[in-house]
C-alpha atoms as a PDB file:
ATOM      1  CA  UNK A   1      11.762   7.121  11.154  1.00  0.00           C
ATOM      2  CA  UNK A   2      13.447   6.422   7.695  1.00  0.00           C
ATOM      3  CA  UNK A   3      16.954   7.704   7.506  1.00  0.00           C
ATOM      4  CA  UNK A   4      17.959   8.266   3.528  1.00  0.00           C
ATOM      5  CA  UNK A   5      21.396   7.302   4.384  1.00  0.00           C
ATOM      6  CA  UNK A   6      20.598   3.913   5.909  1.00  0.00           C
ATOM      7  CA  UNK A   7      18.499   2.872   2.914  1.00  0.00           C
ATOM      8  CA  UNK A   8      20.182   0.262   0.283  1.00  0.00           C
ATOM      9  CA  UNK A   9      21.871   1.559  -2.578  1.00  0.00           C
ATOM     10  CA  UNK A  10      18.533   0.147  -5.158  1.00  0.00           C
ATOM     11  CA  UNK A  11      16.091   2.836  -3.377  1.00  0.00           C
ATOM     12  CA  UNK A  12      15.323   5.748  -5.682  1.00  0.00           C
ATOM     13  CA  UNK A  13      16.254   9.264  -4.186  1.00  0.00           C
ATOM     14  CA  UNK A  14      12.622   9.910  -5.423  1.00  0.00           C
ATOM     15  CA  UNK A  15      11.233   8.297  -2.463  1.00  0.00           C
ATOM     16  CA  UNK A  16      10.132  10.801   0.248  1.00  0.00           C
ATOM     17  CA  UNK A  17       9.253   8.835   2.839  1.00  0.00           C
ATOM     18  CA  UNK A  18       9.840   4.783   3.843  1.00  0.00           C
ATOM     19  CA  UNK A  19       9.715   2.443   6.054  1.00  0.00           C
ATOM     20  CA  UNK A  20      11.465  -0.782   5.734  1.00  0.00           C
ATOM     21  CA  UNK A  21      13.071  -4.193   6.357  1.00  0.00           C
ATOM     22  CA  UNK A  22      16.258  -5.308   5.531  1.00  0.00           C
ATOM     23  CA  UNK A  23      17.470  -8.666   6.782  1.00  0.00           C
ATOM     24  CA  UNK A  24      20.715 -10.344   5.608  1.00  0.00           C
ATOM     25  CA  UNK A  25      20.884  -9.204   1.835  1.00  0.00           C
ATOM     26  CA  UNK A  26      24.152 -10.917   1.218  1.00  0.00           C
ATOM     27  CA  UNK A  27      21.792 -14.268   2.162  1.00  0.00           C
ATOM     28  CA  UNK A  28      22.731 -17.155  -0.353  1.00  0.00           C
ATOM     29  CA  UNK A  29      20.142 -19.160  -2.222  1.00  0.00           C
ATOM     30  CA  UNK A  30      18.676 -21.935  -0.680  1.00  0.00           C
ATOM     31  CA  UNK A  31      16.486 -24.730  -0.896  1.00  0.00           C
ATOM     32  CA  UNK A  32      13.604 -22.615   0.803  1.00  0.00           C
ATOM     33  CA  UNK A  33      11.738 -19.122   0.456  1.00  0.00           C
ATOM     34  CA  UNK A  34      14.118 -16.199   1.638  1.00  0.00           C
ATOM     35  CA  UNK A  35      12.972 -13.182   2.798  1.00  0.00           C
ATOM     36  CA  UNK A  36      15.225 -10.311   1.819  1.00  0.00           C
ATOM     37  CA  UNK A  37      13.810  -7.472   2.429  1.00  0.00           C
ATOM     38  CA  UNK A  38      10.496  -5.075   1.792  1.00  0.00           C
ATOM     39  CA  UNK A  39       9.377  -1.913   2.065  1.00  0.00           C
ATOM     40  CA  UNK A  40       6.401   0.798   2.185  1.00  0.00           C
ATOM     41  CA  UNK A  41       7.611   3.888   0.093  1.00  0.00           C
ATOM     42  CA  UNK A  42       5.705   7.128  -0.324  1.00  0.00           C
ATOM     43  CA  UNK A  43       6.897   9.053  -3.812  1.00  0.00           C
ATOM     44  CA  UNK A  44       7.831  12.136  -5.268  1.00  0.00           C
ATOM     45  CA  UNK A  45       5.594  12.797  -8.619  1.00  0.00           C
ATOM     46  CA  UNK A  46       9.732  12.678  -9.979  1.00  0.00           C
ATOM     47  CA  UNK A  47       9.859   8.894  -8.907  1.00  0.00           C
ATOM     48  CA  UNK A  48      11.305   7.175 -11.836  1.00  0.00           C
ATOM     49  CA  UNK A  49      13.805   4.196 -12.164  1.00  0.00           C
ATOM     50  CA  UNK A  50      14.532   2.000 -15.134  1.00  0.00           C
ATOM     51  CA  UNK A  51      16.394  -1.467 -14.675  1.00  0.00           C
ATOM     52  CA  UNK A  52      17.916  -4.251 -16.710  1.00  0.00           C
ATOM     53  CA  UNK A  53      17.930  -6.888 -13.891  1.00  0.00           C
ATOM     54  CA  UNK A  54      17.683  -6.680 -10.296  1.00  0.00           C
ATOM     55  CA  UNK A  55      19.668  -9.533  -7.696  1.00  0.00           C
ATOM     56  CA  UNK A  56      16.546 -10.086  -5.998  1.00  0.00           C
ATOM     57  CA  UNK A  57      12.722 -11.545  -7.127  1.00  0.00           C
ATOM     58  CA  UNK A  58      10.419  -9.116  -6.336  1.00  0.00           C
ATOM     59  CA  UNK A  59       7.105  -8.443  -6.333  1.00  0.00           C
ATOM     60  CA  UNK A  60       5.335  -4.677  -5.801  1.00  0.00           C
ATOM     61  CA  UNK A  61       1.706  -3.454  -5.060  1.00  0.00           C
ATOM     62  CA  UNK A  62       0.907  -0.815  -5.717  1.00  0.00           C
ATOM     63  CA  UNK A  63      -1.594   1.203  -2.744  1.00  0.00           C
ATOM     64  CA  UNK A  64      -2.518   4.516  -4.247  1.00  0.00           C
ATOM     65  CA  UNK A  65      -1.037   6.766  -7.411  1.00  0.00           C
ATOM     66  CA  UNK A  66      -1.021   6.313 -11.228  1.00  0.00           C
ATOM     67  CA  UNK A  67       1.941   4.502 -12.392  1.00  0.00           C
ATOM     68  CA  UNK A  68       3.396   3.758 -15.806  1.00  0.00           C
ATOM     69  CA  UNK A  69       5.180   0.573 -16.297  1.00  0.00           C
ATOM     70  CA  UNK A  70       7.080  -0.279 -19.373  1.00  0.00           C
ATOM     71  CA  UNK A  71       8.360  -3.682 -20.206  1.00  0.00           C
ATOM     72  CA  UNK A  72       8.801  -6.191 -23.428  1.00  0.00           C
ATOM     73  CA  UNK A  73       7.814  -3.265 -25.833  1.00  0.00           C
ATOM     74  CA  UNK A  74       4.646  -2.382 -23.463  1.00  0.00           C
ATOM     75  CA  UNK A  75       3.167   0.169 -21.453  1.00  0.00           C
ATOM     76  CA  UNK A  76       0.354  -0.067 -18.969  1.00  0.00           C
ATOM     77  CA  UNK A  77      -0.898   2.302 -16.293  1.00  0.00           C
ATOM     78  CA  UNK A  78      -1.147   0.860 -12.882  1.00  0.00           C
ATOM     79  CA  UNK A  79      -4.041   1.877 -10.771  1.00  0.00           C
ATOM     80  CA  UNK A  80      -4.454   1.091  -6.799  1.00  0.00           C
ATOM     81  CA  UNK A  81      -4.385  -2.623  -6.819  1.00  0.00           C
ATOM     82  CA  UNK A  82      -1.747  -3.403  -9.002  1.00  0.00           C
ATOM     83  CA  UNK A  83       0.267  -6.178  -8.276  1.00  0.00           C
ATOM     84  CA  UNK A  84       3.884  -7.108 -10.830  1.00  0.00           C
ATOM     85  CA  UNK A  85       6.802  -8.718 -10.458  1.00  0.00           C
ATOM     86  CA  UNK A  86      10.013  -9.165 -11.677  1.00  0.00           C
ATOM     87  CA  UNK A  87      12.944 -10.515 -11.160  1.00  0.00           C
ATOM     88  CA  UNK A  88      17.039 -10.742 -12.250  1.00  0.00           C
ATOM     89  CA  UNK A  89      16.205 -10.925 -15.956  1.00  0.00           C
ATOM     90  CA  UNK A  90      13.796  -8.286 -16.328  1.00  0.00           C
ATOM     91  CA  UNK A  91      14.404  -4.939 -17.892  1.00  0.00           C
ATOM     92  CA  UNK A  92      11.638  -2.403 -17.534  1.00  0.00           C
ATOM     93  CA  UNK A  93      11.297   0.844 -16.426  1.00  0.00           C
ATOM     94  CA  UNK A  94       8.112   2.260 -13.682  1.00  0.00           C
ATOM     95  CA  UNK A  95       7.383   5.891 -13.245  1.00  0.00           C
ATOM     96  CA  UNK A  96       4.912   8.036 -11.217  1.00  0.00           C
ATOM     97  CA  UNK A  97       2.177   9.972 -13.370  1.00  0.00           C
ATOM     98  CA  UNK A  98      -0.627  11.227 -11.447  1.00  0.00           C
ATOM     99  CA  UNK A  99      -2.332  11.626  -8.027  1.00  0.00           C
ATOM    100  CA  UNK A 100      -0.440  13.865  -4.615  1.00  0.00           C
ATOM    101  CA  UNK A 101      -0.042  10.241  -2.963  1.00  0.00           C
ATOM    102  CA  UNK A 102       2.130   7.719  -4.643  1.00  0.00           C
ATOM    103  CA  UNK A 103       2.435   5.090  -2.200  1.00  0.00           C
ATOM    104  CA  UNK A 104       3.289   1.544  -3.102  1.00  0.00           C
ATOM    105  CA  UNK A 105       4.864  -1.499  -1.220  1.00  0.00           C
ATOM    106  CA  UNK A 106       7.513  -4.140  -2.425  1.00  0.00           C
ATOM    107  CA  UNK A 107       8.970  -7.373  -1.344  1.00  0.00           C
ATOM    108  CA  UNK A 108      12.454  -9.022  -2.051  1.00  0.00           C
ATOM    109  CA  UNK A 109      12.961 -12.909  -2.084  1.00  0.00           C
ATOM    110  CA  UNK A 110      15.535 -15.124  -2.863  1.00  0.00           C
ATOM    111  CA  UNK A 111      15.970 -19.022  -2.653  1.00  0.00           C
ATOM    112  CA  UNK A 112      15.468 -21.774  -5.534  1.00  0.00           C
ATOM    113  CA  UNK A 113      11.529 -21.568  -5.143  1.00  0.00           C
ATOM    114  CA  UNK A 114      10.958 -17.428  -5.382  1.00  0.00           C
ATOM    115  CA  UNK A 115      10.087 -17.367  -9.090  1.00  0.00           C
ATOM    116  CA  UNK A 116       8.150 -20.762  -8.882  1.00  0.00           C
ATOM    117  CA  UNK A 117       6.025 -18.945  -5.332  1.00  0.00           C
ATOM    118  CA  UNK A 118       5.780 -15.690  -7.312  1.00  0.00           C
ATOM    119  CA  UNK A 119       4.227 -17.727 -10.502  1.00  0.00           C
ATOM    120  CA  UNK A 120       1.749 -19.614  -8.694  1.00  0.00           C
ATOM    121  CA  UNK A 121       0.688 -16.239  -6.995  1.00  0.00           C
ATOM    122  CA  UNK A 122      -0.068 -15.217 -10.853  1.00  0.00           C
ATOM    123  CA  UNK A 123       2.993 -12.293 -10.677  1.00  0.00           C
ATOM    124  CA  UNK A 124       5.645 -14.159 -12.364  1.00  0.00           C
ATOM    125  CA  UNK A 125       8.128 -12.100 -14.427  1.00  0.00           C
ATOM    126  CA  UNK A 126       6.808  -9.444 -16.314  1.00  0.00           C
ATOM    127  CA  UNK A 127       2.825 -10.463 -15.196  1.00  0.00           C
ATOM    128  CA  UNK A 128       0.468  -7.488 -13.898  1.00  0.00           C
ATOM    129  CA  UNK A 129      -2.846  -8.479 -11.972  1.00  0.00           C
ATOM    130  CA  UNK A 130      -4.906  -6.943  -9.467  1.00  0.00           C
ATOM    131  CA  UNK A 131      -6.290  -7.625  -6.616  1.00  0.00           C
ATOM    132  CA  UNK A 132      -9.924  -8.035  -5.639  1.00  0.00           C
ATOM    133  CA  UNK A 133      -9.653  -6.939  -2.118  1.00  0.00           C
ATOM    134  CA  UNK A 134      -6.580  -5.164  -0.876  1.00  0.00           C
ATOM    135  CA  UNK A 135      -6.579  -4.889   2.884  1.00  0.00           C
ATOM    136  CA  UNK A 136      -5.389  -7.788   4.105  1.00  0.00           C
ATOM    137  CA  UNK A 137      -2.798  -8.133   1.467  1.00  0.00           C
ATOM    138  CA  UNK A 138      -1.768  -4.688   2.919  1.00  0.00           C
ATOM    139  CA  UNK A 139      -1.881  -6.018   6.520  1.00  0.00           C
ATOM    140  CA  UNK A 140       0.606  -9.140   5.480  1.00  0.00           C
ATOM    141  CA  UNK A 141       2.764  -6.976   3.725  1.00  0.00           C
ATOM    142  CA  UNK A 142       3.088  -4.539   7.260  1.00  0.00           C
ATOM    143  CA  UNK A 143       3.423  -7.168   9.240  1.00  0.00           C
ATOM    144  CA  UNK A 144       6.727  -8.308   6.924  1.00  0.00           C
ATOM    145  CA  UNK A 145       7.759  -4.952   7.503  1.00  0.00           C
ATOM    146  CA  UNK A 146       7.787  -5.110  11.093  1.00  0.00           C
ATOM    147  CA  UNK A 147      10.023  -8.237  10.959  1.00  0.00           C
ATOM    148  CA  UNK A 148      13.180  -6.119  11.384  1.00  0.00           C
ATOM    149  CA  UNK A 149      12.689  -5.537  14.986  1.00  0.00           C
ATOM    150  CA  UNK A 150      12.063  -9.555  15.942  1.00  0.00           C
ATOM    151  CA  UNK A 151      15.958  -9.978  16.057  1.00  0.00           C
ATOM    152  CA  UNK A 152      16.541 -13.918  15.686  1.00  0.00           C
ATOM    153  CA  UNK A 153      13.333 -14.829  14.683  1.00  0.00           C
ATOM    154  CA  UNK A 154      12.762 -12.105  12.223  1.00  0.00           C
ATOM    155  CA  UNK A 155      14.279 -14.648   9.216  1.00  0.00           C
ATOM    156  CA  UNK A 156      11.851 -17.358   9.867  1.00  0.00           C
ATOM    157  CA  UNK A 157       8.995 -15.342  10.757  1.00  0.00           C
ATOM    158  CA  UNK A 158       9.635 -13.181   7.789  1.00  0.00           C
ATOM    159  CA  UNK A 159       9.942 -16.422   5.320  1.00  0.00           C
ATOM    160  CA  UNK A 160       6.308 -18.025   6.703  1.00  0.00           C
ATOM    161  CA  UNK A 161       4.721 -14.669   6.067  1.00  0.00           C
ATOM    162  CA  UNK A 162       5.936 -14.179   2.747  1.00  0.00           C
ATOM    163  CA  UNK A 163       4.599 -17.676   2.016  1.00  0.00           C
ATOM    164  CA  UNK A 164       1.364 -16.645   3.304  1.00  0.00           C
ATOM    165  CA  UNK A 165       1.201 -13.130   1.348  1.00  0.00           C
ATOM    166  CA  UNK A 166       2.223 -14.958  -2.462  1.00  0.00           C
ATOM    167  CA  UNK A 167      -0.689 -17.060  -1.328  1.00  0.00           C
ATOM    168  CA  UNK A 168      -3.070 -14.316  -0.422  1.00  0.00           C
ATOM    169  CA  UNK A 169      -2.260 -12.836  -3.078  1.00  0.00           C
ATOM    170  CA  UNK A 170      -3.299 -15.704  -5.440  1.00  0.00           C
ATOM    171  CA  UNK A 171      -6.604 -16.025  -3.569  1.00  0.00           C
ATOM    172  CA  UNK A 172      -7.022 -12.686  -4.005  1.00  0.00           C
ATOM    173  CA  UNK A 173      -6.053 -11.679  -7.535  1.00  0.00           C
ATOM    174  CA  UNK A 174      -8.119 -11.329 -10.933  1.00  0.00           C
ATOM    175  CA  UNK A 175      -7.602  -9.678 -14.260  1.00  0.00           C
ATOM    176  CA  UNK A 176      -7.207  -5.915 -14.601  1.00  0.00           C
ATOM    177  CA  UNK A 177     -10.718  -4.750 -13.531  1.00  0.00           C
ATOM    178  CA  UNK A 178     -13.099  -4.067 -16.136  1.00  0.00           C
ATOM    179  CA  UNK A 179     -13.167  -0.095 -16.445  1.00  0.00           C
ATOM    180  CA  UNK A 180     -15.582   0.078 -19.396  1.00  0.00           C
ATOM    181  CA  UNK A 181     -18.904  -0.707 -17.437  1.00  0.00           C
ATOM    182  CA  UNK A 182     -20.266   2.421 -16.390  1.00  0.00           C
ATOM    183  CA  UNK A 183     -20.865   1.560 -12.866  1.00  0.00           C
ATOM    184  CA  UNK A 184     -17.120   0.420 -12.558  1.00  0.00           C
ATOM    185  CA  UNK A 185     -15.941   3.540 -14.456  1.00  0.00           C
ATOM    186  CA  UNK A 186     -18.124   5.595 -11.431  1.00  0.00           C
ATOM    187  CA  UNK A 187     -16.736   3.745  -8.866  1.00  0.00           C
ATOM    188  CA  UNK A 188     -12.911   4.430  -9.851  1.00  0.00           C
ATOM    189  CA  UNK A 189     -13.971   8.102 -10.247  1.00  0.00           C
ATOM    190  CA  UNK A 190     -15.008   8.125  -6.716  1.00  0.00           C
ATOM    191  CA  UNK A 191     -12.379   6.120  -5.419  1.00  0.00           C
ATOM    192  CA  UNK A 192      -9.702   8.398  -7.329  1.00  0.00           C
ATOM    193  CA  UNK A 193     -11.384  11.681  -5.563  1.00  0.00           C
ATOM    194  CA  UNK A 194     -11.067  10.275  -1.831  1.00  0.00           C
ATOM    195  CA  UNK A 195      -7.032   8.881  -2.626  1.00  0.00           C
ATOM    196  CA  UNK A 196      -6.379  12.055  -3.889  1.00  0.00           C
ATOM    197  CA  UNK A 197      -8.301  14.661  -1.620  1.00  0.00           C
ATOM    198  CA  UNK A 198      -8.794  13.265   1.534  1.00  0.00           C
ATOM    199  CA  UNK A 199      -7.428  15.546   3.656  1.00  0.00           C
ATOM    200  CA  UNK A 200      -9.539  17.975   2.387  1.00  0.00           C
ATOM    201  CA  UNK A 201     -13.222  16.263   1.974  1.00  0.00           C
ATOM    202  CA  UNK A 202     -15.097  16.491   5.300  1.00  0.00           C
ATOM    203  CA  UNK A 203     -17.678  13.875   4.513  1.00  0.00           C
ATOM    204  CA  UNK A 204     -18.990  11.049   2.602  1.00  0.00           C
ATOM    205  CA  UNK A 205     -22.004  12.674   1.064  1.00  0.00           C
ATOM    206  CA  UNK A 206     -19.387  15.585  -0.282  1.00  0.00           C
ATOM    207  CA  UNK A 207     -17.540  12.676  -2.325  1.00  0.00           C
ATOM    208  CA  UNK A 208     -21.173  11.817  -3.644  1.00  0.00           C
ATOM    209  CA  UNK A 209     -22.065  15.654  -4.054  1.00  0.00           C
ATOM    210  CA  UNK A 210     -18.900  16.012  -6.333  1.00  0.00           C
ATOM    211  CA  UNK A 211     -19.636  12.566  -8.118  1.00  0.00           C
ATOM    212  CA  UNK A 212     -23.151  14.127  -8.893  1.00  0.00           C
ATOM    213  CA  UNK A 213     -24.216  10.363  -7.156  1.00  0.00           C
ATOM    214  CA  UNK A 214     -26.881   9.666  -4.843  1.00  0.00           C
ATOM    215  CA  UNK A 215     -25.252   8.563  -1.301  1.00  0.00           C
ATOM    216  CA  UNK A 216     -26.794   5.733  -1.032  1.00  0.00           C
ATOM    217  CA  UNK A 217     -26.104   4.798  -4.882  1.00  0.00           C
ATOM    218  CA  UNK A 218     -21.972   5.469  -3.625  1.00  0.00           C
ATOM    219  CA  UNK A 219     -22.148   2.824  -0.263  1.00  0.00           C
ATOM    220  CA  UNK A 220     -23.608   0.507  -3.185  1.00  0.00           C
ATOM    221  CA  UNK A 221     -21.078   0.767  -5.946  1.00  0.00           C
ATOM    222  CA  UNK A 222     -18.152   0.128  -2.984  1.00  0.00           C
ATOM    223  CA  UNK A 223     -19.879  -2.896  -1.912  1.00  0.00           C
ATOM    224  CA  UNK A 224     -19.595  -4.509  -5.027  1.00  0.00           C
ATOM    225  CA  UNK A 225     -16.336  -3.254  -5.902  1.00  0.00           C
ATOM    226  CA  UNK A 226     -13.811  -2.599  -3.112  1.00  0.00           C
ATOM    227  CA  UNK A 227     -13.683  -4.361   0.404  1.00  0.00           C
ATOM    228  CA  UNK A 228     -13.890  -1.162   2.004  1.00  0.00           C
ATOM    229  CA  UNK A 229     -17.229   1.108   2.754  1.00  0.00           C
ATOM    230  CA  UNK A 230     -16.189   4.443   1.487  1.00  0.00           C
ATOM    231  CA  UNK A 231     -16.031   6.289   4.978  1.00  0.00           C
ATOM    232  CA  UNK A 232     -13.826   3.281   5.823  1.00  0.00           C
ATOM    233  CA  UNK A 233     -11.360   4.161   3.308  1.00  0.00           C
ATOM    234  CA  UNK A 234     -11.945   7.763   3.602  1.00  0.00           C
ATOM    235  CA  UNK A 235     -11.170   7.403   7.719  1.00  0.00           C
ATOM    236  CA  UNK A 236      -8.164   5.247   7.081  1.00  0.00           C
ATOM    237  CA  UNK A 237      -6.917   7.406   4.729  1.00  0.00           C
ATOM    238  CA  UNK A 238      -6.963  10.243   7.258  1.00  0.00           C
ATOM    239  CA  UNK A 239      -5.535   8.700   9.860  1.00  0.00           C
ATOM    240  CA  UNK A 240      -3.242   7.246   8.745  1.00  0.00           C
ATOM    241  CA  UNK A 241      -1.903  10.866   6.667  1.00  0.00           C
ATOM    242  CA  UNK A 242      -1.991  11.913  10.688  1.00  0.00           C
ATOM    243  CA  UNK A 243       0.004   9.585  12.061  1.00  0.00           C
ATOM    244  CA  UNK A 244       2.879  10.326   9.416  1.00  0.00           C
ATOM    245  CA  UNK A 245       2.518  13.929  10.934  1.00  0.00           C
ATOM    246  CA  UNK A 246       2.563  12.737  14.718  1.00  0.00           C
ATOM    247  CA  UNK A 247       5.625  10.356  14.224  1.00  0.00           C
ATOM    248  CA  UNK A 248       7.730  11.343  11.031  1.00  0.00           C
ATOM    249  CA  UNK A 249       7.418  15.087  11.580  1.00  0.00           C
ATOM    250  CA  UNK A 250       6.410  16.046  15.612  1.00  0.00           C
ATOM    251  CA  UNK A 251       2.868  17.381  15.114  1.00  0.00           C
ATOM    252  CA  UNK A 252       0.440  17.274  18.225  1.00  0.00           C
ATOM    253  CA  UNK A 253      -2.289  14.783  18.573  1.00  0.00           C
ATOM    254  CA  UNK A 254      -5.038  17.777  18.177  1.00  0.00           C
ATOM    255  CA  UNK A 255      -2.947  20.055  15.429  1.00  0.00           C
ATOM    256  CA  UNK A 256      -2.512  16.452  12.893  1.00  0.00           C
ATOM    257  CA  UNK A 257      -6.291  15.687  13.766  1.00  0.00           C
ATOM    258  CA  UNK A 258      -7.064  19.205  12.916  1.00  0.00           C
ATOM    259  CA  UNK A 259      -4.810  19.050   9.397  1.00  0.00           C
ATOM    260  CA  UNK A 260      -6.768  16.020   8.260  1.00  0.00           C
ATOM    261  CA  UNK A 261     -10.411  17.291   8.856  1.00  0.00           C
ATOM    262  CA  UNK A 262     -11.331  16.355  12.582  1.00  0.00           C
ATOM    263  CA  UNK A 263     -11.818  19.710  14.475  1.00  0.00           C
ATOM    264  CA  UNK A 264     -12.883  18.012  17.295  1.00  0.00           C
ATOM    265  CA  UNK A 265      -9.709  16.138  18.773  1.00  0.00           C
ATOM    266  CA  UNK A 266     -11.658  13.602  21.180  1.00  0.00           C
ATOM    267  CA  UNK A 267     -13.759  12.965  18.072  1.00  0.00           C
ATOM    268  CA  UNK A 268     -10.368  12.291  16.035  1.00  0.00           C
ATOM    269  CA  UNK A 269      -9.139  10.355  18.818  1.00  0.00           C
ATOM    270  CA  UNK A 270     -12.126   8.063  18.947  1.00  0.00           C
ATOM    271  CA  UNK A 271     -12.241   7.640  14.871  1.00  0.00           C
ATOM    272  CA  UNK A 272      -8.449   6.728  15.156  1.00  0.00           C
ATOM    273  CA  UNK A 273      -8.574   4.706  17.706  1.00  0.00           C
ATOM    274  CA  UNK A 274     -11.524   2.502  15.821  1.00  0.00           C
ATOM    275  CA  UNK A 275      -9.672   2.555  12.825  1.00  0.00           C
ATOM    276  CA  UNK A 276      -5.751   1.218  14.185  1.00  0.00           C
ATOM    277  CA  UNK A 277      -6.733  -0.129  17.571  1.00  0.00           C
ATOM    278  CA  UNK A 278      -4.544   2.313  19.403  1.00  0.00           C
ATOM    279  CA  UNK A 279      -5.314   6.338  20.481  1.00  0.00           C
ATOM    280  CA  UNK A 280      -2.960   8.561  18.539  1.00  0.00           C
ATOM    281  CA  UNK A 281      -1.567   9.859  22.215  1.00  0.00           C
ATOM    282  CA  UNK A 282      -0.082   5.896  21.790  1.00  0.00           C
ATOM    283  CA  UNK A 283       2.167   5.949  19.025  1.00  0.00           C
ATOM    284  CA  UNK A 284       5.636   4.730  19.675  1.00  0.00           C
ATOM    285  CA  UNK A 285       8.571   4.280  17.447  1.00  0.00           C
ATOM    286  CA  UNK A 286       7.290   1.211  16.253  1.00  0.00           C
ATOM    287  CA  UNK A 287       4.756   3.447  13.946  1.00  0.00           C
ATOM    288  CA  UNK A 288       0.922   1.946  13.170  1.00  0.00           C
ATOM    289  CA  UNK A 289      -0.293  -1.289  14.928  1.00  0.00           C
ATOM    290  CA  UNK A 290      -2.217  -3.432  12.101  1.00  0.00           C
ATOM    291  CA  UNK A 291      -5.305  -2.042  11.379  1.00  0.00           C
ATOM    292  CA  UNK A 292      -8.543  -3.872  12.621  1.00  0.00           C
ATOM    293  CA  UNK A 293     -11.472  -3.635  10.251  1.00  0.00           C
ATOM    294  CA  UNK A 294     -14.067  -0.324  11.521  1.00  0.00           C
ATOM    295  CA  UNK A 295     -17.601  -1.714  12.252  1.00  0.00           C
ATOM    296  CA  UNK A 296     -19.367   2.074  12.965  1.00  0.00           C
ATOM    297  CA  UNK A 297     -20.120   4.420  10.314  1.00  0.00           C
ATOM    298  CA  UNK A 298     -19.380   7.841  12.320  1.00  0.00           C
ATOM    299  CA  UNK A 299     -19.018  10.542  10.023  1.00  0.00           C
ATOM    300  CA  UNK A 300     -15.532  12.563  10.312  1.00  0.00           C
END
């Protein structure tokens, strides 16, 4: 669990939950890719910090939440996918605005080659892209985060996987998507209503119901625009709200099912288990294994 105190002085007291790694942040430059730090942080709508400069190139993505981001005399509104950077000469300022779950990772680097690794991923200083498919950027970035408990080989190990997330997420990136096509503008609509009521829609064909959309017409739209199938992201959603209640806060496996929809707990259990490749009776310390994609489309 995240302890406020033991977080770096640079974390904003807005952040309500975290988990992170910190290696050696005192680390001089050198000739190769350093891996500082990163983190998963979960945000009050008060998050807000503004900087000048920051010791550290960094690069953020940005999971679920409206966020404003100011910079050169600009604003832009971030949506799920969002991927910036910045670095020790940018000033700019990023606030939440909208949506109960404001969740977004980061990543600190250092070493002669950061700002050329975070270029040729397309985030240099400043840039804003996003991301055509998200989840196995998301897995990378997790698996960073669970460097901090490999001990010697957590530096290394850390440094290869952030050369292999910049890279992902060059493969991976396009231009802010396209929200005046009606089918895209649907699609976010939908995708909005699951990130910001999961715990409280029951089904699929209730997201469609409240979308006025066909069911079928929904599975399609998510095909074409997100990686995900939208009970996939609807079940991982849940689950993973759950699991913060089994390990951060000391709910029961049946009473966290029950809080995120699943009145059935061996029918939670299953869905959970398809979802993160571990039963919720198996969480340990260590928090979420990496997610395996779901292949069945049980309803929750």
């Amino acid at each position: 669990m995240d302890r406020p105190s033991a977080r770096p002085s640079f974390i904003s007291p807005d952040v309500q939950t975290g988990s992170y790694c910190f290696l050696d942040m005192g680390v001089s430059e050198g000739t190769n890719l350093i891996l500082v730090g990163g983190g998963r942080e979960e945000c009050t709508s008060e998050y807000r910090i503004e900087r000048k400069g920051f010791p550290f190139v960094t690069v953020e993505f940005v999971l679920a939440g409206t966020w404003r981001l100011r910079r050169k005399g600009r604003e832009e509104l971030l949506r799920p996918g969002a991927v910036f950077g910045y670095g020790p000469t940018t000033s700019y300022s990023l606030e939440s605005v909208g949506g109960p779950d404001r969740t977004k990772y980061f990543l600190n680097l250092t070493g002669a080659c950061a700002e050329d690794r975070l270029r040729e991923a397309g985030v240099a200083e400043g840039s804003v892209r996003y991301l055509t498919r998200t989840r196995w950027v998301q897995d990378l970035w997790d698996q960073v985060l669970d460097c901090g408990r490999l001990g010697a080989a957590a530096p290394e190990i850390g440094r290869r996987l952030s050369e292999l997330l910049l890279l992902r997420l060059a493969v991976e990136g396009g231009q802010r998507p396209d929200l005046r096509t009606e089918g895209r503008q649907t699609f976010e609509k939908c995708r909005a209503l699951i990130h910001e009521q999961y715990v409280e829609i029951g089904s699929i064909r209730e997201v469609a119901d409240r979308c006025h959309l066909d069911p079928a017409y929904l599975s399609r739209l998510f095909q074409r625009f997100s990686d995900e199938r939208p009970l996939q992201m609807l079940n991982r959603l849940k689950t993973r709200h759950a699991a913060d209640l089994i390990l951060r806060r000391g709910y029961g496996v049946a009473e966290a099912g029950r809080l995120v929809g699943f009145a059935d707990p061996y029918h939670f259990s299953r869905v959970f288990k398809r979802v993160h490749g571990v039963a919720p009776s198996r969480l340990g310390a260590e928090g979420l294994p990496h997610s395996p994609p779901q292949t069945s489309a049980e309803q929750p």
